[in-house]
PDB file of N, CA and C in Angstrom:
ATOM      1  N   UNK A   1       2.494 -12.472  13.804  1.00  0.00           N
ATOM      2  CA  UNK A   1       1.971 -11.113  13.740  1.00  0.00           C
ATOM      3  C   UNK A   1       2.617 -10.325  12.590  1.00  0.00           C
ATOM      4  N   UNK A   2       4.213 -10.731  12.265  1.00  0.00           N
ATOM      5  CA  UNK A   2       4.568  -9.895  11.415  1.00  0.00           C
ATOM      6  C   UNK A   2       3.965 -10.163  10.175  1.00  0.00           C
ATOM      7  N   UNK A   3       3.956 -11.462   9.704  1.00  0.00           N
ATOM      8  CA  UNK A   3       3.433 -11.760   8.203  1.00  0.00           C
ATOM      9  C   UNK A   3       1.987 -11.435   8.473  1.00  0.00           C
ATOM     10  N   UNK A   4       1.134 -10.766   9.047  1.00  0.00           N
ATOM     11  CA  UNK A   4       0.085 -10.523   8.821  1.00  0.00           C
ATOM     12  C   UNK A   4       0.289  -8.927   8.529  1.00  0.00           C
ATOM     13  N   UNK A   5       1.281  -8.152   9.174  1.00  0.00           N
ATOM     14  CA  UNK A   5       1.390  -7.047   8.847  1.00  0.00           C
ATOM     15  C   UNK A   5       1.806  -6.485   7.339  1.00  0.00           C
ATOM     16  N   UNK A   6       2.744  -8.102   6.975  1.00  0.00           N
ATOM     17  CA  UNK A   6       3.495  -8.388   5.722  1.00  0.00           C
ATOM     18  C   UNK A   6       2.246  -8.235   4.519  1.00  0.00           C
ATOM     19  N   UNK A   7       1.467  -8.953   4.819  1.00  0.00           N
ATOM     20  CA  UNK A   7       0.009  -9.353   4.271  1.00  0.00           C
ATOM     21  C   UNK A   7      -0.452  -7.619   3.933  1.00  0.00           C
ATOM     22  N   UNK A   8      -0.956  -7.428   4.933  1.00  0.00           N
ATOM     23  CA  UNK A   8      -1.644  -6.200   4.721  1.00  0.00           C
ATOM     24  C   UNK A   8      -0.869  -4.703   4.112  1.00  0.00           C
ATOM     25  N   UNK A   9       0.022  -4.485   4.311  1.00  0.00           N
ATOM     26  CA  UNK A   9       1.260  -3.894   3.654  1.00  0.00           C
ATOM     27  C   UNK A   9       1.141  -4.216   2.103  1.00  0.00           C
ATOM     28  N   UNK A  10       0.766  -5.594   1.332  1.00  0.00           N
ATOM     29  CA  UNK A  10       1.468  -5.867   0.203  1.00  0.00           C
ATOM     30  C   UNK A  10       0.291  -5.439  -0.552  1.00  0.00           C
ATOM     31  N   UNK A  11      -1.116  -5.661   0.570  1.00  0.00           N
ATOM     32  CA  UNK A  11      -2.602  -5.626  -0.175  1.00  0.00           C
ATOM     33  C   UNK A  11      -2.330  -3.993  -0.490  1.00  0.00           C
ATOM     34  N   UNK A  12      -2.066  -3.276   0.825  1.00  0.00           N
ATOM     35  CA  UNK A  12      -2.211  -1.649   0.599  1.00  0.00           C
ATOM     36  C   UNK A  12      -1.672  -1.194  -1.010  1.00  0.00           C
ATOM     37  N   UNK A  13      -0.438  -1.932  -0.915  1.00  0.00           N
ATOM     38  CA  UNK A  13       0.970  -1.567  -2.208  1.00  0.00           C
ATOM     39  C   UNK A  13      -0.190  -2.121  -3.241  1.00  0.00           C
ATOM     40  N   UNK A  14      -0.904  -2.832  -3.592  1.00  0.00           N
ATOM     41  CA  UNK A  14      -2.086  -3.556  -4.228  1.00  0.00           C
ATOM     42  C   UNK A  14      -3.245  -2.645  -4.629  1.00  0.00           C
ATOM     43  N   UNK A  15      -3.555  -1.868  -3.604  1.00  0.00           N
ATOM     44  CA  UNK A  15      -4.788  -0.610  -4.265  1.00  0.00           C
ATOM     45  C   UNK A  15      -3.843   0.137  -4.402  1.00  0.00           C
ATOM     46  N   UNK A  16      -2.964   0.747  -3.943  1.00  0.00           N
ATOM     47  CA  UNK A  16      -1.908   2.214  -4.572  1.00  0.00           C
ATOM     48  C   UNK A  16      -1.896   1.732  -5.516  1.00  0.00           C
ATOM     49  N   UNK A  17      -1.376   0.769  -6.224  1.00  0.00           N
ATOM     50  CA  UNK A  17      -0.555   0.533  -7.497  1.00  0.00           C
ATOM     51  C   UNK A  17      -1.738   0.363  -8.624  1.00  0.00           C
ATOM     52  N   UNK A  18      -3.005   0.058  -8.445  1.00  0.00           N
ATOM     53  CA  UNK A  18      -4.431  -0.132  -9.305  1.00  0.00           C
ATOM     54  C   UNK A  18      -4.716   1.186  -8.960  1.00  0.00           C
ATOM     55  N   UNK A  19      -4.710   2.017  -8.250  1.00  0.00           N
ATOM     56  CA  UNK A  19      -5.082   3.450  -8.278  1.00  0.00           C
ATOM     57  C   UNK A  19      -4.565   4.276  -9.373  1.00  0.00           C
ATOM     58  N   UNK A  20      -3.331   4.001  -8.946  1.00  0.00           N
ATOM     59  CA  UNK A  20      -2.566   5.089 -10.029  1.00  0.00           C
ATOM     60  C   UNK A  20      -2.381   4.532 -11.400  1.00  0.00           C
ATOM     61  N   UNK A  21      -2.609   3.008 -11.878  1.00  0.00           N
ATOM     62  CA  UNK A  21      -2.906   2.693 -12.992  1.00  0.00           C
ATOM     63  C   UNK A  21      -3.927   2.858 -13.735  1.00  0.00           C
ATOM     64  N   UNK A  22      -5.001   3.433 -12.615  1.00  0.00           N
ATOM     65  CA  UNK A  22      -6.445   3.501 -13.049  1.00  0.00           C
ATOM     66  C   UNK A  22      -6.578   5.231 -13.579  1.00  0.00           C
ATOM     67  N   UNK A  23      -5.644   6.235 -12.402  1.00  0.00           N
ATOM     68  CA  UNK A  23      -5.474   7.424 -12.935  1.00  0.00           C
ATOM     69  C   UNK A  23      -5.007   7.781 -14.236  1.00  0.00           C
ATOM     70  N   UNK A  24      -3.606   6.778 -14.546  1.00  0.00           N
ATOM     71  CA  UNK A  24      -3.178   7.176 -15.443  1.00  0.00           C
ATOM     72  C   UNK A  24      -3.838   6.250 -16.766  1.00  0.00           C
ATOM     73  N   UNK A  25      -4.496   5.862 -16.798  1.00  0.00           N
ATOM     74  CA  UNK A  25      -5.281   5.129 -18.257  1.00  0.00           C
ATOM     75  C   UNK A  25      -6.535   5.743 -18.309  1.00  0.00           C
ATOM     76  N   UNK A  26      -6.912   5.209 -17.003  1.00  0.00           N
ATOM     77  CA  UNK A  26      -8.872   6.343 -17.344  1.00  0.00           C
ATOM     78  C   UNK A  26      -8.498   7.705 -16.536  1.00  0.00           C
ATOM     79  N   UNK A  27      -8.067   8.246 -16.142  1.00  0.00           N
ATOM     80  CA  UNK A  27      -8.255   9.596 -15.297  1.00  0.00           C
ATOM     81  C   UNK A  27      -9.530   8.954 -14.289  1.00  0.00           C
ATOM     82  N   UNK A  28      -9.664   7.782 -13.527  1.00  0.00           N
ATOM     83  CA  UNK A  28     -10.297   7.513 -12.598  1.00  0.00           C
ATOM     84  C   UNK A  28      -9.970   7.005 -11.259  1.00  0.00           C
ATOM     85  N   UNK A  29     -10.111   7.824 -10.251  1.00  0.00           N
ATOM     86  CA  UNK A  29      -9.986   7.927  -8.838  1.00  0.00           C
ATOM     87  C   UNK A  29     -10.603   6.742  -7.874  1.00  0.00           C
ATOM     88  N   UNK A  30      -9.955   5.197  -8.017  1.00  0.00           N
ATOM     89  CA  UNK A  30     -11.023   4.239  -7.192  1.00  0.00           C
ATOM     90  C   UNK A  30     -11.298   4.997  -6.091  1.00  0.00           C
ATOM     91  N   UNK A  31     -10.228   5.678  -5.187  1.00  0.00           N
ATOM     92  CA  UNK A  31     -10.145   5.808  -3.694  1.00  0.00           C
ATOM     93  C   UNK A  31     -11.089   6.791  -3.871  1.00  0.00           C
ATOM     94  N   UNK A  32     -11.105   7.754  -4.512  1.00  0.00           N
ATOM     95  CA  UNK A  32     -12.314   8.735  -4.405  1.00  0.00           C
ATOM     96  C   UNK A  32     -13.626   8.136  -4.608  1.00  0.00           C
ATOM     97  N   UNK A  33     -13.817   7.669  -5.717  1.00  0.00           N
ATOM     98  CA  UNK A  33     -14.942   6.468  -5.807  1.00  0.00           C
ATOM     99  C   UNK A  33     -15.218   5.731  -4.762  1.00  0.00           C
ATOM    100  N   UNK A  34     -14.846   5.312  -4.692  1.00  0.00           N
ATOM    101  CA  UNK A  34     -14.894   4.707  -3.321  1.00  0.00           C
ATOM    102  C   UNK A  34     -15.920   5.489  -2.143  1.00  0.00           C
ATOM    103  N   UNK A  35     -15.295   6.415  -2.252  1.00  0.00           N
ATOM    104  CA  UNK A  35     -15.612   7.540  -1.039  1.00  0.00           C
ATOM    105  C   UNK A  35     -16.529   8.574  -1.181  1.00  0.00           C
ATOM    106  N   UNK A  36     -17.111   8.534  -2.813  1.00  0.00           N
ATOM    107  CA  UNK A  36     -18.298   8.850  -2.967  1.00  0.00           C
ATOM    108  C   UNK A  36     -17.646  10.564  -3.915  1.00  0.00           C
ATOM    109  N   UNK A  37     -16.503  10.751  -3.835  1.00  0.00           N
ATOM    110  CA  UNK A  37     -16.011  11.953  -4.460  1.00  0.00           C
ATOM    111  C   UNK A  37     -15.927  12.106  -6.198  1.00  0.00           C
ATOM    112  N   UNK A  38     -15.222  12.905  -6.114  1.00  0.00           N
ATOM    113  CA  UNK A  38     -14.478  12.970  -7.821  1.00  0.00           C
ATOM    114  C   UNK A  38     -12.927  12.747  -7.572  1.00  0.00           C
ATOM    115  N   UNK A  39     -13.163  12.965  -9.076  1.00  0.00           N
ATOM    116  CA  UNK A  39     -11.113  12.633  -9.179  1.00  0.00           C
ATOM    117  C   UNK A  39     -10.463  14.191  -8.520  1.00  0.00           C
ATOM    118  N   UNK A  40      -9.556  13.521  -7.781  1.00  0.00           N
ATOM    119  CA  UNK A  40      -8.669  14.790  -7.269  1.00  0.00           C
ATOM    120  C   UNK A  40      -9.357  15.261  -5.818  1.00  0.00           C
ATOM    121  N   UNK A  41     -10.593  14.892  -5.420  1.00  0.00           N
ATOM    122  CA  UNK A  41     -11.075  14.899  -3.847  1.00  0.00           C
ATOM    123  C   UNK A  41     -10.331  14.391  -3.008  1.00  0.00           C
ATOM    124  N   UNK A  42     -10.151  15.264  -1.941  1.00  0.00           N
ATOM    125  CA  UNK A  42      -9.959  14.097  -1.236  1.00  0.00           C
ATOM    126  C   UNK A  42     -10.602  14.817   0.219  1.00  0.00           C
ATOM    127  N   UNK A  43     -11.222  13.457   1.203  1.00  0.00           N
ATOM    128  CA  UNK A  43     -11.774  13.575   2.582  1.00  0.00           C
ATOM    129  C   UNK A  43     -10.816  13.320   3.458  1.00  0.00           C
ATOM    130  N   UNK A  44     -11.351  13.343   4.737  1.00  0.00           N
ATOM    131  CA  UNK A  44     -10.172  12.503   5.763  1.00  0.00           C
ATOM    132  C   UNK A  44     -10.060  11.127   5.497  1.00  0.00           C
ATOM    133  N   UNK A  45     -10.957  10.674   5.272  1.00  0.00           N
ATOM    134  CA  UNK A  45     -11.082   8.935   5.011  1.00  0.00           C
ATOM    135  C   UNK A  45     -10.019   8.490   3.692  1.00  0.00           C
ATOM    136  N   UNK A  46     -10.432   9.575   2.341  1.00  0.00           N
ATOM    137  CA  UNK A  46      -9.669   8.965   1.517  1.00  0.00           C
ATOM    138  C   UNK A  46      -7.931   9.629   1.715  1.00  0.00           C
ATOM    139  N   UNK A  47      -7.801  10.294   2.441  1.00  0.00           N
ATOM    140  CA  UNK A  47      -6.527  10.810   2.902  1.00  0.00           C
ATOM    141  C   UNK A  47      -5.772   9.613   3.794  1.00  0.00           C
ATOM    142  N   UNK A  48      -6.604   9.077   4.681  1.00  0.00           N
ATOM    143  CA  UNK A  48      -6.525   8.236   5.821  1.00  0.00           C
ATOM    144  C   UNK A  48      -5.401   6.847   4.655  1.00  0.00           C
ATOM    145  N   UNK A  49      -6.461   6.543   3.712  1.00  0.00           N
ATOM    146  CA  UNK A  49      -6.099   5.797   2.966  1.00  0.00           C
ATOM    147  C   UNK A  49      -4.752   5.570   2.098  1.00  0.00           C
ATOM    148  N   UNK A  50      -4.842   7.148   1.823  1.00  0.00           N
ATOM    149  CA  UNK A  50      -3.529   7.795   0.766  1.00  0.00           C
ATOM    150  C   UNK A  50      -2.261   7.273   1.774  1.00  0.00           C
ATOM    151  N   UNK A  51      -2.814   7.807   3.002  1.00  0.00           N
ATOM    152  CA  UNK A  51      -1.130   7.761   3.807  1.00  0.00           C
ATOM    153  C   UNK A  51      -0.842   6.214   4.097  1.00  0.00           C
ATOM    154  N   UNK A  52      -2.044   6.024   4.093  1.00  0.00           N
ATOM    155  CA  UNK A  52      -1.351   3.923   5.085  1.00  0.00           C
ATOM    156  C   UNK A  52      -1.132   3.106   3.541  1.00  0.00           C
ATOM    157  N   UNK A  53      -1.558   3.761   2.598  1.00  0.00           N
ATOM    158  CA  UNK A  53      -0.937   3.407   1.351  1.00  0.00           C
ATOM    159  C   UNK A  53       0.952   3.611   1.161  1.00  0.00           C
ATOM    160  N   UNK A  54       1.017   4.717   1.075  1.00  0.00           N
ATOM    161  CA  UNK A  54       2.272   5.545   1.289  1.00  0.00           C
ATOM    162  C   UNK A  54       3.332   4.983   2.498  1.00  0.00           C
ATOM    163  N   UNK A  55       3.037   4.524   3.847  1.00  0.00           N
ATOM    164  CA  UNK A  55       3.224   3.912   4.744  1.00  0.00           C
ATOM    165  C   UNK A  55       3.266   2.426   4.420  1.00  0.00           C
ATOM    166  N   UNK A  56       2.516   1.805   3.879  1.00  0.00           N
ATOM    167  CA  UNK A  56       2.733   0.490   3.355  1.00  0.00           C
ATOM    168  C   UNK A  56       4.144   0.313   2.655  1.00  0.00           C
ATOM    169  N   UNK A  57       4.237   0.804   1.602  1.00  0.00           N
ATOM    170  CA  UNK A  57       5.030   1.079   0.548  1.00  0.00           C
ATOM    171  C   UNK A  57       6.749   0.892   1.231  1.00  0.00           C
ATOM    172  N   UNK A  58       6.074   2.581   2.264  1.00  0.00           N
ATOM    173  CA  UNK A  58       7.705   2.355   2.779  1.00  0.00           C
ATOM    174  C   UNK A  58       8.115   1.408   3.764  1.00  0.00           C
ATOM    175  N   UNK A  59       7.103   0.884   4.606  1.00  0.00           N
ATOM    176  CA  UNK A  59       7.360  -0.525   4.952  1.00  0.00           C
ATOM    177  C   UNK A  59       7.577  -1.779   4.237  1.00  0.00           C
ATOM    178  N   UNK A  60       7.564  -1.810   3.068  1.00  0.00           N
ATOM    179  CA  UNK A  60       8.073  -2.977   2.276  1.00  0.00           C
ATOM    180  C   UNK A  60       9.414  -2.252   1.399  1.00  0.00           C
ATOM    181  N   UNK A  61       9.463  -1.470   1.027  1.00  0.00           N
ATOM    182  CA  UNK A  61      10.541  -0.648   0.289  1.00  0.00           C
ATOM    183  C   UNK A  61      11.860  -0.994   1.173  1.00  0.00           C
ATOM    184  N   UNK A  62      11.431  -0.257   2.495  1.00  0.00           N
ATOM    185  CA  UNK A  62      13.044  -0.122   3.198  1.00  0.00           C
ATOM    186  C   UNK A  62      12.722  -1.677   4.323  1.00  0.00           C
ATOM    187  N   UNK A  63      11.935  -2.491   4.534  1.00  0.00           N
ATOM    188  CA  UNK A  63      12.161  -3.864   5.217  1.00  0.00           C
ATOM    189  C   UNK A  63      11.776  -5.024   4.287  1.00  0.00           C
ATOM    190  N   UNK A  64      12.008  -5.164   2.825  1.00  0.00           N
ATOM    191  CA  UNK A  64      12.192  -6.347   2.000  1.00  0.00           C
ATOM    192  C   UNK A  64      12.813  -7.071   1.914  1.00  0.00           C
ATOM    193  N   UNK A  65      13.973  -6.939   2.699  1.00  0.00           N
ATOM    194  CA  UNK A  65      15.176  -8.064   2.678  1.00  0.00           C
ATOM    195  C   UNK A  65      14.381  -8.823   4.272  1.00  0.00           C
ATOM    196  N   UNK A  66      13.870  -8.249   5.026  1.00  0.00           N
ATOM    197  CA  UNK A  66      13.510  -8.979   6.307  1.00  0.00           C
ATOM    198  C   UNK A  66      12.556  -9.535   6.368  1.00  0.00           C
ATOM    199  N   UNK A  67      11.597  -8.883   5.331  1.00  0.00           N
ATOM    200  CA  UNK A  67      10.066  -9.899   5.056  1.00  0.00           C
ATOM    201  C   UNK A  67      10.704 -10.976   3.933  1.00  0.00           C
ATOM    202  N   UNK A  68      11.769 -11.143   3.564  1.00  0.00           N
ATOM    203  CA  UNK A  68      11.590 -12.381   2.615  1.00  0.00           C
ATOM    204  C   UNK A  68      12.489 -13.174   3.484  1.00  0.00           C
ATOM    205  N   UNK A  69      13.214 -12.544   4.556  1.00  0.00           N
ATOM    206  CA  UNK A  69      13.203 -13.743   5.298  1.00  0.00           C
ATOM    207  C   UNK A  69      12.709 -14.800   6.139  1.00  0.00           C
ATOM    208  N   UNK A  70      11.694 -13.410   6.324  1.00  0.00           N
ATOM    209  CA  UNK A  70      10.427 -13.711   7.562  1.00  0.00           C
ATOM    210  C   UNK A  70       9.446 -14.892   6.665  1.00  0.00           C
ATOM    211  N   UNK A  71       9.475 -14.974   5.047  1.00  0.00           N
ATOM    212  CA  UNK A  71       8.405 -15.770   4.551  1.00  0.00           C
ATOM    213  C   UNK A  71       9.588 -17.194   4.055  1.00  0.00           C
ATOM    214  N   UNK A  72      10.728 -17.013   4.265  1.00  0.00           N
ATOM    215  CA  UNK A  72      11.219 -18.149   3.871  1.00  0.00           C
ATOM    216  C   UNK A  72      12.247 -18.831   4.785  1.00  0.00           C
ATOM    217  N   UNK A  73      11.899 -18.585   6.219  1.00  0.00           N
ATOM    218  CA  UNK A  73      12.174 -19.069   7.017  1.00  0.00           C
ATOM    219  C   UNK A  73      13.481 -19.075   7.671  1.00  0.00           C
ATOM    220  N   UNK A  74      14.438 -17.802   6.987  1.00  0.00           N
ATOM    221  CA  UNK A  74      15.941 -17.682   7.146  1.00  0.00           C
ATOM    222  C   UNK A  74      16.423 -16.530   7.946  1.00  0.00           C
ATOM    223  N   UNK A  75      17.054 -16.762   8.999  1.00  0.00           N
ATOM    224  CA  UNK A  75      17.499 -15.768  10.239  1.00  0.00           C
ATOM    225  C   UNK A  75      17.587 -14.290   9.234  1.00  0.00           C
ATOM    226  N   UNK A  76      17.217 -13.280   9.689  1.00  0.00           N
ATOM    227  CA  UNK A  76      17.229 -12.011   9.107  1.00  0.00           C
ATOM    228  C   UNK A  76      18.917 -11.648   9.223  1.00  0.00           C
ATOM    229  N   UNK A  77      19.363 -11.288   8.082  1.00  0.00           N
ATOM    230  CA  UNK A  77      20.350 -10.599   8.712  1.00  0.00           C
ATOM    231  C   UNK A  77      21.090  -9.573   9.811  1.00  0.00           C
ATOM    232  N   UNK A  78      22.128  -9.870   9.933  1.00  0.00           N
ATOM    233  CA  UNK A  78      22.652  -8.739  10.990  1.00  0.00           C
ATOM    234  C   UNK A  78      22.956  -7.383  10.438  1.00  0.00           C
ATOM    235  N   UNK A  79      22.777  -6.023  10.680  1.00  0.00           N
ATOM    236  CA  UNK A  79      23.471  -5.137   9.986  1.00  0.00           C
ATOM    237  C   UNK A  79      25.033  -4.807  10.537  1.00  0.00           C
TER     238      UNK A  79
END
């Protein structure tokens, strides 16, 4: 269950990170696109998005030492 959460976490970090590459080269908004807006819109849906983006992030940011143990098969550390 966790490496699927691992999975989906890395995809999220995956559109954040093409989002804001896409802002800052074209001034273009996939997530708004997406959602049928302009650049700088935002709905509940593409908000919805913004945060489990943001939430992704900090789930791999502050638990990266435990997902690379979780993918390489080595007891997580103790703190």
């Amino acid at each position: 269950m966790m490496k699927k959460l691992d999975i989906l976490a890395a995809i999220l970090v995956v559109v954040g990170a093409l989002n804001w590459g896409l802002v800052a080269v074209a001034r273009f908004d996939l997530v708004a696109a997406i959602f049928g807006m302009k650049f700088g819109e935002i709905s509940v849906f593409s908000g919805i998005v913004y945060g489990l983006v943001a939430l992704a992030g900090l789930y791999q940011g502050l638990g990266w030492k435990a997902i690379q143990h979780r993918w390489h098969g080595e007891p997580a550390l103790q703190r």
